[in-house]
N, C-alpha and C. Protein backbone atom coordinates (compact mmCIF):
# COMPACT_ATOMS: atom_id res chain seq x y z
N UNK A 1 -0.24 22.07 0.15
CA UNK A 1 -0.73 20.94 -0.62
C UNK A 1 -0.72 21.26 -2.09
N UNK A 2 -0.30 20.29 -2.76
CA UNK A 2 -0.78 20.38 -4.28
C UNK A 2 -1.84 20.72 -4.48
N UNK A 3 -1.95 21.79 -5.92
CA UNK A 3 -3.11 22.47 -6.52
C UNK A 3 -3.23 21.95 -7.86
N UNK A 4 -4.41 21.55 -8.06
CA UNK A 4 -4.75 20.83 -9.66
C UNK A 4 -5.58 21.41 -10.15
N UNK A 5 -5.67 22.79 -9.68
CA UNK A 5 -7.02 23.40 -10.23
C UNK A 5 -6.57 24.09 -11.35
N UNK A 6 -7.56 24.40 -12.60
CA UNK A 6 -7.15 25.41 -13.41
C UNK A 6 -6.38 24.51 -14.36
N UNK A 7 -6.74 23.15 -14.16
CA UNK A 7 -5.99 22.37 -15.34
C UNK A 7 -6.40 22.73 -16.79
N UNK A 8 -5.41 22.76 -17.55
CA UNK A 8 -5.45 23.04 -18.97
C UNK A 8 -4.71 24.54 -18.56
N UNK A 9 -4.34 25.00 -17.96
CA UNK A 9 -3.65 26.01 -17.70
C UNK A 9 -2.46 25.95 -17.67
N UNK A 10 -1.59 27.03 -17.99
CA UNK A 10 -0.17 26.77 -18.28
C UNK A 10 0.55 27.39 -16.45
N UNK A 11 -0.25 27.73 -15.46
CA UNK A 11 0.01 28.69 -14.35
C UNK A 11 -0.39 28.11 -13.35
N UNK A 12 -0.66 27.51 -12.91
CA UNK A 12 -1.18 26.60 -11.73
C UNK A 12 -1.26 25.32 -11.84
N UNK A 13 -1.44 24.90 -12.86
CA UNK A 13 -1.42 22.78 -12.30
C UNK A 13 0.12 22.41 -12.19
N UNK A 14 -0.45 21.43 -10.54
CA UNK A 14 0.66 20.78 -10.45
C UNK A 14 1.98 21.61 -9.58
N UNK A 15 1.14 22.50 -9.01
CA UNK A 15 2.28 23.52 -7.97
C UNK A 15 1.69 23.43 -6.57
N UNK A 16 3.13 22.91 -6.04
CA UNK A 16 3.10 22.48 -4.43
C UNK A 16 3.51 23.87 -3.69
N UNK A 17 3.19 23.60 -2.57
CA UNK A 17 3.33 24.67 -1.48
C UNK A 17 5.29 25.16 -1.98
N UNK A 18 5.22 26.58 -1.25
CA UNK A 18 6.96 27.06 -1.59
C UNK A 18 7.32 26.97 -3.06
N UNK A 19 6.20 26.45 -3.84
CA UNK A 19 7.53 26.86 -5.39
C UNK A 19 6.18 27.84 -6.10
N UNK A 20 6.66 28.38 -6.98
CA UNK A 20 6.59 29.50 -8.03
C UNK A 20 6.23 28.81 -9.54
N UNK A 21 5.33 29.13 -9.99
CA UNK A 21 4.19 28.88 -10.96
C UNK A 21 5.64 28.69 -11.99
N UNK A 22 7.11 29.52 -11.86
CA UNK A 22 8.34 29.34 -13.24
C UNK A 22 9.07 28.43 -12.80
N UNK A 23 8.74 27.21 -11.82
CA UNK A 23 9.54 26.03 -11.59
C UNK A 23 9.21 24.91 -12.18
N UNK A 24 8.22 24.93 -12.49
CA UNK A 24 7.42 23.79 -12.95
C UNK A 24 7.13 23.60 -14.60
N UNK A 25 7.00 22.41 -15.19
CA UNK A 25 6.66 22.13 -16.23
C UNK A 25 5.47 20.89 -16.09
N UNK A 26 4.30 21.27 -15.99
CA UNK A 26 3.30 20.21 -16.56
C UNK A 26 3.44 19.03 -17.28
N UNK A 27 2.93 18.08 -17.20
CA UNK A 27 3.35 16.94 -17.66
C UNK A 27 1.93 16.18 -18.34
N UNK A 28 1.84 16.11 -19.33
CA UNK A 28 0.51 15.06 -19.67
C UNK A 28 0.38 13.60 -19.55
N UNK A 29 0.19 13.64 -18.63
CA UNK A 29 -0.79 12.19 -18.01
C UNK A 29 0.99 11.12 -18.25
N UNK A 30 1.86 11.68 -17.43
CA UNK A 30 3.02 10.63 -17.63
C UNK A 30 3.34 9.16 -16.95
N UNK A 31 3.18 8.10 -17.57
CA UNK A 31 2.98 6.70 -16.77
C UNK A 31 4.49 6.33 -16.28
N UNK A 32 4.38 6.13 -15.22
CA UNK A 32 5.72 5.13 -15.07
C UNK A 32 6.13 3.36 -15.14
N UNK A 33 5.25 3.38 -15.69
CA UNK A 33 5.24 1.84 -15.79
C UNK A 33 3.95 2.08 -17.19
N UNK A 34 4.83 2.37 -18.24
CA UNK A 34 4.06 2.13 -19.58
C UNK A 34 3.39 0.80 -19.94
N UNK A 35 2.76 0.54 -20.30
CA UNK A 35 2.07 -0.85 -21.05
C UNK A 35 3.33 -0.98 -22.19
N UNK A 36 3.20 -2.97 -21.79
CA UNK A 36 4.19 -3.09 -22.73
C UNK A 36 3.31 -3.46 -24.11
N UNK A 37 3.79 -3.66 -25.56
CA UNK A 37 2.92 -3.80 -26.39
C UNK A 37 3.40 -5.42 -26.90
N UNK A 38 2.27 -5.72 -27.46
CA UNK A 38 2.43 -7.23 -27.97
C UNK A 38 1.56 -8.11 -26.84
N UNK A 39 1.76 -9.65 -27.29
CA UNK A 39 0.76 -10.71 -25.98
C UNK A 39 2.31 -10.29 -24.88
N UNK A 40 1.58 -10.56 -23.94
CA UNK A 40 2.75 -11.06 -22.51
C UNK A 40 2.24 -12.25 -21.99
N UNK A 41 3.07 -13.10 -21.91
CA UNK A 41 3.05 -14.57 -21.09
C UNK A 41 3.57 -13.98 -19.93
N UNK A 42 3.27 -14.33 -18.47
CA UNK A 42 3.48 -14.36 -17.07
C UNK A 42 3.87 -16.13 -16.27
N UNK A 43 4.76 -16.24 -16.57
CA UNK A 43 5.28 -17.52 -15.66
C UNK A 43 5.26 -17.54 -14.60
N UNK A 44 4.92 -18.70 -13.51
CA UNK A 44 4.76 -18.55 -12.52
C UNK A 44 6.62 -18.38 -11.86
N UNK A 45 6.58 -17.98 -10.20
CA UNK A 45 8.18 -18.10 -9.77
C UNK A 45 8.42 -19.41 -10.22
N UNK A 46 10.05 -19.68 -10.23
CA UNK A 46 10.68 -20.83 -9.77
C UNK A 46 10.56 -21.20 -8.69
N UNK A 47 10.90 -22.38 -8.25
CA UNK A 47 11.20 -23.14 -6.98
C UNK A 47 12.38 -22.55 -6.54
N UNK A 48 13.23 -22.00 -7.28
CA UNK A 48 14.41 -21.41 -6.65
C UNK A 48 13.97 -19.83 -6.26
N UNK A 49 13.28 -19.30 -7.28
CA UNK A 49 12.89 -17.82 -6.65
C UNK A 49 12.02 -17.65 -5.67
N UNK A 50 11.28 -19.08 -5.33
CA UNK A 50 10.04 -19.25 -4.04
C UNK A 50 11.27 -19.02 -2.77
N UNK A 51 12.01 -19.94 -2.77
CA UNK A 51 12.97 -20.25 -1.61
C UNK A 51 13.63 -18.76 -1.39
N UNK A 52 14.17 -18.20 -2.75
CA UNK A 52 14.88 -17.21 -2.33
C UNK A 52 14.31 -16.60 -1.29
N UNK A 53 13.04 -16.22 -1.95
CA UNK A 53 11.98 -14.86 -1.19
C UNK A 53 11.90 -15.52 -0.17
N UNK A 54 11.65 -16.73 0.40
CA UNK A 54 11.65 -16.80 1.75
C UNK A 54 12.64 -16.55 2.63
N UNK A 55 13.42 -16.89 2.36
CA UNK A 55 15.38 -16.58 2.81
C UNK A 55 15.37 -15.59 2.96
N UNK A 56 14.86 -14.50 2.15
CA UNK A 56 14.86 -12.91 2.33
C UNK A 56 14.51 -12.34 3.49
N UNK A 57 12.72 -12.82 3.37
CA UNK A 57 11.59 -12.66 4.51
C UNK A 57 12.92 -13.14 5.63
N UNK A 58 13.26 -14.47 5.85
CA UNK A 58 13.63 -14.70 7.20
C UNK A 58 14.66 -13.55 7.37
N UNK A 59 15.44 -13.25 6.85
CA UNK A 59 16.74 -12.18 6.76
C UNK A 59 15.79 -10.35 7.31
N UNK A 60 14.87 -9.99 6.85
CA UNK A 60 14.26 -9.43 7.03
C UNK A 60 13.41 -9.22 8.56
N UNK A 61 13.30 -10.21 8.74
CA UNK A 61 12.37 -10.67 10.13
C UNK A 61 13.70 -10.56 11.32
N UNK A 62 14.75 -10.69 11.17
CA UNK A 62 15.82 -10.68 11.94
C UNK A 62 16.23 -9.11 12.06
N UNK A 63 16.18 -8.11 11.24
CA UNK A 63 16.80 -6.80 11.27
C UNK A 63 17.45 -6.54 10.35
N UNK A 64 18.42 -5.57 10.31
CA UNK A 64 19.34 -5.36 8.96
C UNK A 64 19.01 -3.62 8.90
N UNK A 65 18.79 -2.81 9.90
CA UNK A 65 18.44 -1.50 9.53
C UNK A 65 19.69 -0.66 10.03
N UNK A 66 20.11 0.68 9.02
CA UNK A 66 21.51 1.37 9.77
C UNK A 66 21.14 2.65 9.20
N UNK A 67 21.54 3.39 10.43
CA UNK A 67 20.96 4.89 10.35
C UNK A 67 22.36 5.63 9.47
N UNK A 68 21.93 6.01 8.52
CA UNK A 68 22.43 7.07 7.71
C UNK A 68 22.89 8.64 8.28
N UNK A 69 21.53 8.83 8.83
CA UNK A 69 22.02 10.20 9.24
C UNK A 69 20.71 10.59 10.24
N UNK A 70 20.89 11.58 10.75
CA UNK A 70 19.76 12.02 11.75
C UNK A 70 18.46 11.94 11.02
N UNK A 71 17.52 11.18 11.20
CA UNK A 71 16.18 10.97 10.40
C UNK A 71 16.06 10.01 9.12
N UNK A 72 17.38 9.69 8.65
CA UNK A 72 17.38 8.64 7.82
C UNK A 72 17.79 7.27 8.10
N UNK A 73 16.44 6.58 8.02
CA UNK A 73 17.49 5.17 8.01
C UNK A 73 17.32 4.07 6.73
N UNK A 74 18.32 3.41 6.63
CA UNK A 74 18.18 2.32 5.60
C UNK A 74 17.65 1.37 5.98
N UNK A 75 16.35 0.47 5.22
CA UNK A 75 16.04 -0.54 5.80
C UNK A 75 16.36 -2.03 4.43
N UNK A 76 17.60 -2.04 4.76
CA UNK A 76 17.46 -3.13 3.45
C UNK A 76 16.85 -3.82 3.36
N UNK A 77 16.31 -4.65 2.22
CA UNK A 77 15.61 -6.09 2.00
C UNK A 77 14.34 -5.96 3.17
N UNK A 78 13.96 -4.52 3.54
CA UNK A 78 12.62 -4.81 4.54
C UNK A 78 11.30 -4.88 3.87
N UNK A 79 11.38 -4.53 2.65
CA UNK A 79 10.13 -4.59 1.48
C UNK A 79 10.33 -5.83 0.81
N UNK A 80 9.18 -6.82 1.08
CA UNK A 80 9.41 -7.74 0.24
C UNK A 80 9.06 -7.38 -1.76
N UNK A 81 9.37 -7.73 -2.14
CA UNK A 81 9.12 -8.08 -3.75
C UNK A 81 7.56 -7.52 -4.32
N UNK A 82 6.70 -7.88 -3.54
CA UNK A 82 4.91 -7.67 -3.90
C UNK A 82 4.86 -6.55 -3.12
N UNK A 83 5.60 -6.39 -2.29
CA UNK A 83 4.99 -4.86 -1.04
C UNK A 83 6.13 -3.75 -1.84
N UNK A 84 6.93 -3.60 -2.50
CA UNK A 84 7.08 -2.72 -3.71
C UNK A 84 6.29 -2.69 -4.64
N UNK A 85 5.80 -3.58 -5.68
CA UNK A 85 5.43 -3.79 -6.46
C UNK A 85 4.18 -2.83 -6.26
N UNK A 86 3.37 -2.96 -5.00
CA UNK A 86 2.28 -2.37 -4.45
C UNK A 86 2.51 -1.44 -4.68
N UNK A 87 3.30 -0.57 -3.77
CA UNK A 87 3.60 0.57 -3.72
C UNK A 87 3.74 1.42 -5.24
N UNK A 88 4.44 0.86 -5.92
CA UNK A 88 4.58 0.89 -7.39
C UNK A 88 3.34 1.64 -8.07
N UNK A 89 2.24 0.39 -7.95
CA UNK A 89 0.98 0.16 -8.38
C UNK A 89 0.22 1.91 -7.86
N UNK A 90 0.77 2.11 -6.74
CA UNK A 90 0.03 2.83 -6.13
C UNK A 90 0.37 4.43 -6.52
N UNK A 91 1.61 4.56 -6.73
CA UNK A 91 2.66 5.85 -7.21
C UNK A 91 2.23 5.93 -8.98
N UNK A 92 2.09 4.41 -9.92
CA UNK A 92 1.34 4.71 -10.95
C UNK A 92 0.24 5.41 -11.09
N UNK A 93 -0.89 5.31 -10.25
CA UNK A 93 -2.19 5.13 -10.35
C UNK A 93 -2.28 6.80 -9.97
N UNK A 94 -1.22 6.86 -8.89
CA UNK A 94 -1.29 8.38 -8.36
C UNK A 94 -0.79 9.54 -9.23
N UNK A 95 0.13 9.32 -10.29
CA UNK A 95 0.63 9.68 -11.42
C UNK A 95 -0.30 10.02 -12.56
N UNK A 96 -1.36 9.17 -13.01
CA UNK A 96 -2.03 9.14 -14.11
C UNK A 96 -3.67 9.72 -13.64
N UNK A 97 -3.42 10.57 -11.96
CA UNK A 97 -4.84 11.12 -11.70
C UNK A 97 -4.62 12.34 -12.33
N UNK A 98 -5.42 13.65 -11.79
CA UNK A 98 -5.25 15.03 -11.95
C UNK A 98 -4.36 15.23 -11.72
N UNK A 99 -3.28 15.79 -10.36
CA UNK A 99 -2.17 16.05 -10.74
C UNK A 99 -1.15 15.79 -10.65
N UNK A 100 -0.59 14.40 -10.65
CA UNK A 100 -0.04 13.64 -11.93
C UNK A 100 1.63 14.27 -11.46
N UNK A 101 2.66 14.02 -12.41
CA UNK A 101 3.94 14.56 -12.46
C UNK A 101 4.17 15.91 -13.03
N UNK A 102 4.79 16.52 -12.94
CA UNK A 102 5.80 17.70 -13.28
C UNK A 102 7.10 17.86 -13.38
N UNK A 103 7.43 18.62 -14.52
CA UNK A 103 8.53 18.63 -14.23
C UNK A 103 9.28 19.87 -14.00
N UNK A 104 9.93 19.96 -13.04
CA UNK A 104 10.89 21.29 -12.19
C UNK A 104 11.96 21.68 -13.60
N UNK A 105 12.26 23.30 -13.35
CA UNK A 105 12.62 23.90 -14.03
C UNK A 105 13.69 24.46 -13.24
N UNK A 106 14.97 24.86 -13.61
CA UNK A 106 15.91 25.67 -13.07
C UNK A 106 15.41 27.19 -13.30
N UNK A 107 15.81 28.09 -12.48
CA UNK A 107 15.40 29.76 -12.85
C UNK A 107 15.83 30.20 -14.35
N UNK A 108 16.99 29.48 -14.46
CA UNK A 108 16.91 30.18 -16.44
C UNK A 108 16.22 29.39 -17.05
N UNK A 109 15.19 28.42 -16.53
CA UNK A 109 14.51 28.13 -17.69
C UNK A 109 14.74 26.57 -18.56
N UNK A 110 15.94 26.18 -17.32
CA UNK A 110 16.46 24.62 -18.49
C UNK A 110 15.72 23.32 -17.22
N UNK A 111 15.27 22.68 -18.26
CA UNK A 111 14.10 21.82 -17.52
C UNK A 111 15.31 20.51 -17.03
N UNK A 112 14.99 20.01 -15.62
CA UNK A 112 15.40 19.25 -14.95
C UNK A 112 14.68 17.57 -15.59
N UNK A 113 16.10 16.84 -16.01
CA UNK A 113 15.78 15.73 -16.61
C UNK A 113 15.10 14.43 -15.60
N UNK A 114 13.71 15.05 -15.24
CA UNK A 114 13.09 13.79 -13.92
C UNK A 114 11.94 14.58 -13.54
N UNK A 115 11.00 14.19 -13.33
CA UNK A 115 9.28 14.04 -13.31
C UNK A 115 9.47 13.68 -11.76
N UNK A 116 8.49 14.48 -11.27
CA UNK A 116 8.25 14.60 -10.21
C UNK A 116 6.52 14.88 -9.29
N UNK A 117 6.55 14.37 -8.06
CA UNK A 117 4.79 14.12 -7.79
C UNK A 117 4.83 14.46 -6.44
N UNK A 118 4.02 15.47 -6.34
CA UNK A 118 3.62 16.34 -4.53
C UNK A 118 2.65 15.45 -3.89
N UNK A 119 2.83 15.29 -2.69
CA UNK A 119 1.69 14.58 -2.18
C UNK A 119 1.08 15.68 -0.99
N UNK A 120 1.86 16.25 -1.06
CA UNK A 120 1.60 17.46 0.21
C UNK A 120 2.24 18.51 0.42
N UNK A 121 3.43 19.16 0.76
CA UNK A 121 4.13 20.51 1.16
C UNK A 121 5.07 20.44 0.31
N UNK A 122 5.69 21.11 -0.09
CA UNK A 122 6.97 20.89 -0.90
C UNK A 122 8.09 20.50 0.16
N UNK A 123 9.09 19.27 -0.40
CA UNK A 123 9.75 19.20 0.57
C UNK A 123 11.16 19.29 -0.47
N UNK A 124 12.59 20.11 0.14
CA UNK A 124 13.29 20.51 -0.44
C UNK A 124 15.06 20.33 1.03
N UNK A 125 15.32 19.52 0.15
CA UNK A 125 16.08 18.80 1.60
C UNK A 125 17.53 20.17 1.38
């Protein structure tokens, strides 16, 4: 499991099971979904984007899943629009706690361009 202890430390926050305190680069409090700046107006859908999403849902409710490979499968269009969005909401929120993103380091030292978040064991396909 991820360790967040010892934050403010350059040696332990933010290291998952199997990696090494020189893989990692700490990250301060990185959002993925920044605030935008200025007013924001929110329009409601169209009548055309209501229909779409339903068209979807029905397309969805029928199947549409194809196995990739042993343990992977694709499920297209099986997340509607708000049940990402959720998820989203939820990967933000999990981002901007204690320990938050990191970012992985190659062994010489050149930092990997992408932020990354343990929820449990290191998994390394």
């Amino acid at each position: 499991n991820c360790d967040s202890e010892g934050k403010g430390s350059e040696s332990a926050e933010n290291l998952c099971d199997n990696e090494s305190p020189e893989s990692f680069t700490p990250i301060e409090h990185f959002d993925i979904c920044p605030p935008k700046s200025g007013s924001v107006v929110k329009l409601q859908p169209s009548l055309f984007a209501k229909n779409r999403e339903k068209r979807n849902e029905m397309k969805r409710s029928i199947g549409g899943w194809t196995v990739l490979r042993s343990g992977m499968v694709l499920l297209k269009n099986y997340l509607s629009s708000r049940e990402q969005a959720n998820i989203l909401k939820i990967c933000q929120t999990h981002g901007l706690g204690s320990a938050g993103f990191y970012q992985p380091r190659f062994r010489d030292g050149g930092k990997l361009h992408l932020k990354l978040m343990c929820f449990g064991a290191f998994w390394d396909p």
